[in-house]
Protein backbone atom coordinates (compact mmCIF):
# COMPACT_ATOMS: atom_id res chain seq x y z
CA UNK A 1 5.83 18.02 49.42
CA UNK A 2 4.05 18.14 46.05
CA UNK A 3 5.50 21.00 43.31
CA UNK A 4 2.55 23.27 42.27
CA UNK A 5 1.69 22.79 38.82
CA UNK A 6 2.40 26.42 38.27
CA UNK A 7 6.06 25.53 39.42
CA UNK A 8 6.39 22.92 37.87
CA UNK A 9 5.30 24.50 34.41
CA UNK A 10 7.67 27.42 35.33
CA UNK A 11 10.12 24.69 36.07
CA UNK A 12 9.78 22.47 32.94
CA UNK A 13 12.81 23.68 30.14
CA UNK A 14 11.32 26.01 27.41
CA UNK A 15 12.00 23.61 24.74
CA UNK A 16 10.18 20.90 26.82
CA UNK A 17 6.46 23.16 26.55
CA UNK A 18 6.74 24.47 23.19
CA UNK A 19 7.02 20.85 22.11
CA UNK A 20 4.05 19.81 24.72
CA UNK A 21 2.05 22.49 23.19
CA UNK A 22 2.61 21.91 19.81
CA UNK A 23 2.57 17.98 19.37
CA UNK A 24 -0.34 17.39 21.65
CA UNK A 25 -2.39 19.50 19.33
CA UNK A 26 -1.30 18.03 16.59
CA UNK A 27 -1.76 14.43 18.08
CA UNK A 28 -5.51 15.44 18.83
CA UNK A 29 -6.03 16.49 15.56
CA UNK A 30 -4.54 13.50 13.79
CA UNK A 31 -7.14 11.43 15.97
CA UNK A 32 -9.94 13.40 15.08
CA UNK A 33 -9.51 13.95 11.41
CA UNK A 34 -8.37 10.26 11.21
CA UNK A 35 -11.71 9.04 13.40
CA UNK A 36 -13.48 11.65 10.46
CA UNK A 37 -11.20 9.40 7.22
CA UNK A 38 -12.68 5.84 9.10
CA UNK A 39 -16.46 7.02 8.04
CA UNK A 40 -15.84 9.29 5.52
CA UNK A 41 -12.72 7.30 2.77
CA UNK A 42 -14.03 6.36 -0.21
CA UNK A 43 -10.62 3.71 -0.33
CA UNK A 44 -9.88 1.09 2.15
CA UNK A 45 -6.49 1.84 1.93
CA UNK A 46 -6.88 5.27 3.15
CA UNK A 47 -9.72 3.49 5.64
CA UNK A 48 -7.14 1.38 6.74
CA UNK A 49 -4.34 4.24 7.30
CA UNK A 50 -6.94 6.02 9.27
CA UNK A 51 -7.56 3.28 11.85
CA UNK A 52 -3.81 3.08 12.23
CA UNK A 53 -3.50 6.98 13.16
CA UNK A 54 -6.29 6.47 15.24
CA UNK A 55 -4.61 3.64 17.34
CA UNK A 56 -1.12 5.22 17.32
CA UNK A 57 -1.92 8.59 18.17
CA UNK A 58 -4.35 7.60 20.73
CA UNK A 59 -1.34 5.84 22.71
CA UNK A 60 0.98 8.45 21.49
CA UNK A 61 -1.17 10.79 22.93
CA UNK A 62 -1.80 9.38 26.45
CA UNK A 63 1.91 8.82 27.19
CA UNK A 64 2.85 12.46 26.04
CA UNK A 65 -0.22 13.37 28.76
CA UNK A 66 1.36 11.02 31.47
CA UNK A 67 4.95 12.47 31.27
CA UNK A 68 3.23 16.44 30.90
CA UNK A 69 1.42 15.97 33.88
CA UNK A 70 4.59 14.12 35.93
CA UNK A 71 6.76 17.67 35.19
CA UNK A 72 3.16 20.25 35.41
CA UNK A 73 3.14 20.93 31.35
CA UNK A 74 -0.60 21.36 30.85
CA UNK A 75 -1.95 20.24 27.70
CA UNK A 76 -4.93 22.11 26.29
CA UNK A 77 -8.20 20.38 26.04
CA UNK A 78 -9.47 21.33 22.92
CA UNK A 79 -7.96 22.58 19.45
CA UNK A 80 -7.13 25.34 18.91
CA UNK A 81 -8.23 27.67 16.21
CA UNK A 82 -5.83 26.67 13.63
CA UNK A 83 -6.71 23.10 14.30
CA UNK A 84 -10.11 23.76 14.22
CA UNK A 85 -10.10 25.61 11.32
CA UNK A 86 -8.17 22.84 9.42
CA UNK A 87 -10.62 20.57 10.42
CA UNK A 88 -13.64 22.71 9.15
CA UNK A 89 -11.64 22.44 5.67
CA UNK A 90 -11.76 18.76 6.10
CA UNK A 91 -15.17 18.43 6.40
CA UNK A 92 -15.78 20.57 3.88
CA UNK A 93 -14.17 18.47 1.76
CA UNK A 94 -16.58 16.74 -1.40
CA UNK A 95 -17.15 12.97 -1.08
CA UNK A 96 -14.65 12.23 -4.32
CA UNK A 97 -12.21 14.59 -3.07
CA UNK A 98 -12.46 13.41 0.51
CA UNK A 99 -9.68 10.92 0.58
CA UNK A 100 -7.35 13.04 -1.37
CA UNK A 101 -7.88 15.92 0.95
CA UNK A 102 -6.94 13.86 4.18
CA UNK A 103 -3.88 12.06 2.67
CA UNK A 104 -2.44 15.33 1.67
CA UNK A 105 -3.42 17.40 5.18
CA UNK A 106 -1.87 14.14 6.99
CA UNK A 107 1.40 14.30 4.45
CA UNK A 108 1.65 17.50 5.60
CA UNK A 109 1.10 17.44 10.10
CA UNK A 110 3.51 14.49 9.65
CA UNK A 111 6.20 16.19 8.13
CA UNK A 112 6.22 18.91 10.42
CA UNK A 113 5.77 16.02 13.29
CA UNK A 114 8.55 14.53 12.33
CA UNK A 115 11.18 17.49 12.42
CA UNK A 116 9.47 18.18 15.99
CA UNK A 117 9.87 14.92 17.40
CA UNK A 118 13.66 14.68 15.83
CA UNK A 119 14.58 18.28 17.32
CA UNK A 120 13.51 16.79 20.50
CA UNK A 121 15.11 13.89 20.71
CA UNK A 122 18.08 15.33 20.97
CA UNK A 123 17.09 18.44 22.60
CA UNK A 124 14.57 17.77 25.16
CA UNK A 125 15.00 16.86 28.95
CA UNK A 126 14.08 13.54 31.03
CA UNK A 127 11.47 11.34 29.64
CA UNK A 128 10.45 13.90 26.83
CA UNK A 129 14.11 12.77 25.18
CA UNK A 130 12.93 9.22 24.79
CA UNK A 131 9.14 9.37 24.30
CA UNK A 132 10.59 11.71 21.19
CA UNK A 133 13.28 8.98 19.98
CA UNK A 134 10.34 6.40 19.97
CA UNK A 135 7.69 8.41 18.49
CA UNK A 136 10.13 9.39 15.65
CA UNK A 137 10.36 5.64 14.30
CA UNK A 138 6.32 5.68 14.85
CA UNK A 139 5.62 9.18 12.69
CA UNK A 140 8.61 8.15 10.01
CA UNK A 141 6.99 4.41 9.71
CA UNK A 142 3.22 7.04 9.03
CA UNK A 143 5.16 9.25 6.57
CA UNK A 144 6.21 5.62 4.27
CA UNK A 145 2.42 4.69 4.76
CA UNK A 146 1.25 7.92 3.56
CA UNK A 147 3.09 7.82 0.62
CA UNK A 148 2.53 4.49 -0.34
CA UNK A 149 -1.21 5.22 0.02
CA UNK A 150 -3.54 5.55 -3.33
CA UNK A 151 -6.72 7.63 -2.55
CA UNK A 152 -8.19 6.10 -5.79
CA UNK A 153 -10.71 4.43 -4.45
């Protein structure tokens, strides 16, 4: 007999959703703003970077999915607010500042990604503990790209 996905949520370790709920939004947003640098980057280097968030996070993103939905951790299907908002400022962003903007909004996600990913590496349960290990190596290998990446176009 199937668990509900209300008991399985209720189920699922604390330290399991929070980090569900807050790298799924952040992996939607990377996509998004990243799918935003492919059209909008002045530099191909920062062109280039984007394409690469937009492949990694997309596969990131779908196995984080698969293993929420095998324990019943919903994942939201939008943004929310605070994502949004930080988007907004993206697009608000000037042509010639563009490129600068992104690089420095994706410095930043990715350095808070990184210390969530770590933390639950060692802390999280089942298959959350090694998606986590993995994704580290992928989020560090971002952080070196990000800042070895000139927005000078």
């Amino acid at each position: 007999m199937a668990m509900s996905s209300v008991a399985a949520q209720a189920a699922a370790p604390p330290v399991d959703t929070v980090f569900v709920d807050d790298v799924s939004q952040g992996g939607r947003y990377e996509v998004v703003a990243s799918t935003l640098a492919e059209r909008r980057a002045l530099a191909p280097d920062v062109r280039d970077l984007a394409t690469a968030e937009v492949h990694d996070h997309e596969i990131v993103n779908a196995k984080l999915k698969k293993i929420a939905e095998g324990v019943g951790i919903p994942i939201a299907p939008q943004l929310n607010p605070a994502f949004q908002e930080r988007l907004a400022t993206l697009r608000a962003a000037t042509t010639a500042g563009f490129d600068q903007a992104y690089i420095d909004d994706m410095k930043q996600i990715h350095d808070k990604d990184e210390k969530l990913f770590a933390k639950e590496a060692v802390d999280g349960t089942g298959a959350f503990k090694p998606f986590a290990k993995q994704t580290d190596l992928i989020v560090k290998r971002h952080i070196g790209a990000l800042h070895g990446t000139d927005p000078v176009p």
